[in-house]
Protein backbone atom coordinates (compact mmCIF):
# COMPACT_ATOMS: atom_id res chain seq x y z
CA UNK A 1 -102.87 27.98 24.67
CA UNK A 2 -105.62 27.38 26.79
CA UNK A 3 -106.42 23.86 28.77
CA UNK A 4 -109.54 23.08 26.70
CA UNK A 5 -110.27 19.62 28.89
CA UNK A 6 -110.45 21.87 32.01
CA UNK A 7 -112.72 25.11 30.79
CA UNK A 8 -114.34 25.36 34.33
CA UNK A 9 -111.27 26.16 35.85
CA UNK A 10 -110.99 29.81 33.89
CA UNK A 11 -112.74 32.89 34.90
CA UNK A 12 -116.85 33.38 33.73
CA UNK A 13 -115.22 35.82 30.96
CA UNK A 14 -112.50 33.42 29.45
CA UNK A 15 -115.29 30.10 29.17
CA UNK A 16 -117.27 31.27 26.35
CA UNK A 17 -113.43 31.69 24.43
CA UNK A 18 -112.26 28.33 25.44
CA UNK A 19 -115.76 26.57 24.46
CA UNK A 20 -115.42 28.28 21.36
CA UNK A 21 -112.24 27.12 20.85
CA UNK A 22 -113.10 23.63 21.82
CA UNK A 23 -116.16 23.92 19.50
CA UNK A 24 -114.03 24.86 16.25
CA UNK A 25 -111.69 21.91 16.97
CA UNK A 26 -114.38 19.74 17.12
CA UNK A 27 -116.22 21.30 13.87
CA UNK A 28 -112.44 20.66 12.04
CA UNK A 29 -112.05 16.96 13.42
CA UNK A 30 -115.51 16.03 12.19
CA UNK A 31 -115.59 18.21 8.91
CA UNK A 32 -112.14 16.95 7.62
CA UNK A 33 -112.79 13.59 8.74
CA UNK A 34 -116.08 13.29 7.15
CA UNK A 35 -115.82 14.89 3.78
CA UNK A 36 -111.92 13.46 3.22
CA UNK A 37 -110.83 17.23 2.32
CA UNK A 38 -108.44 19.37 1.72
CA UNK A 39 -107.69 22.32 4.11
CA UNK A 40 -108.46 25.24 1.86
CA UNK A 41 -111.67 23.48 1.26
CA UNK A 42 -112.66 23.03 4.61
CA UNK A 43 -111.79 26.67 5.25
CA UNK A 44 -114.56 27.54 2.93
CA UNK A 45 -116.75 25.54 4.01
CA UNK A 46 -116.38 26.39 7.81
CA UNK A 47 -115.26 30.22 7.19
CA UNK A 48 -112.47 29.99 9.44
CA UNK A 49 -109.21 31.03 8.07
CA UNK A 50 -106.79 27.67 6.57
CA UNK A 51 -103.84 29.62 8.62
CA UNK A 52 -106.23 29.09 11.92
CA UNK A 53 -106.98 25.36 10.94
CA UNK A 54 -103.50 24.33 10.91
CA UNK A 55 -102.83 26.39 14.27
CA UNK A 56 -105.68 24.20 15.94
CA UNK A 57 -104.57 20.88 13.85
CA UNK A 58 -101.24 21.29 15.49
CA UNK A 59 -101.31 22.26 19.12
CA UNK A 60 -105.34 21.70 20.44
CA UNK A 61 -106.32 18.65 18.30
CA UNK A 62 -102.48 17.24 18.36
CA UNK A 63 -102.78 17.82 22.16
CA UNK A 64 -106.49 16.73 23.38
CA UNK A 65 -107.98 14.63 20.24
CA UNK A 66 -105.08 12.23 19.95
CA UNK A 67 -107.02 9.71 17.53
CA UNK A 68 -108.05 12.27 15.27
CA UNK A 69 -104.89 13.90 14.50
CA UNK A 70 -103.54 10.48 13.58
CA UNK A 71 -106.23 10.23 11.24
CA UNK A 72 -105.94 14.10 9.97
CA UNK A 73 -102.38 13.80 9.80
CA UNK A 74 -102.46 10.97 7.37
CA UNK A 75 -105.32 12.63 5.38
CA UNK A 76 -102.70 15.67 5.46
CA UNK A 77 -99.94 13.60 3.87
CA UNK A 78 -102.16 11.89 1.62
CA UNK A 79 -103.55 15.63 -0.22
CA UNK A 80 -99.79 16.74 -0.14
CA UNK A 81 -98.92 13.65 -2.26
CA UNK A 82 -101.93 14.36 -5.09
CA UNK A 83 -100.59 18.06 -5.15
CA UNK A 84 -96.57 17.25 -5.90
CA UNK A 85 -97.63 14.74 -8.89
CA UNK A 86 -96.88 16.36 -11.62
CA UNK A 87 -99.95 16.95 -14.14
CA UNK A 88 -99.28 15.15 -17.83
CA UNK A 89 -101.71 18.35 -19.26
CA UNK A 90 -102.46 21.74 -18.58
CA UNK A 91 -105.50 23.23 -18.21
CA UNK A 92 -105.86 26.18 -19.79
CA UNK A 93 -103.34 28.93 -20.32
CA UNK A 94 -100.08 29.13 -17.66
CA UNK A 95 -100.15 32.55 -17.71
């Protein structure tokens, strides 16, 4: 995990990873936030795989964006509660 606060500190080679990396957690904070969306849907929209999204939701932006976590992690809860309802009607065939 790299020290994203303190990118100055790493070799010339290793910046340009650990802006990136600070770049993409900023891009997630702000998309998520914005929109009110789900992970898979901000993986399409951002082209960045959902498995690396929750990677950076849960050690960079849990670690250095304290405020937006909070605010992801209820957003998180809130899509997992719309999924486990249980629809009244199916939409088209189950199978």
């Amino acid at each position: 995990m790299y020290n994203i606060d303190t990118w100055w500190d790493y070799p010339e080679h290793m910046q340009s990873q650990v802006l990136n990396v600070k770049h993409k957690c900023e891009e997630i904070c702000e998309y998520l936030l914005d929109y009110k969306c789900s992970i898979r849907q901000a993986s399409r929209e951002l082209c960045i795989p959902k498995s690396t999204i929750h990677s950076y939701i849960h050690t960079y932006i849990r670690t250095y964006y304290d405020e937006e976590y909070v605010q992801i992690k209820t957003l998180l809860r809130y899509n997992k509660q719309e999924r486990a309802r249980p629809r009244k009607y199916w939409v088209g065939s189950p199978w």
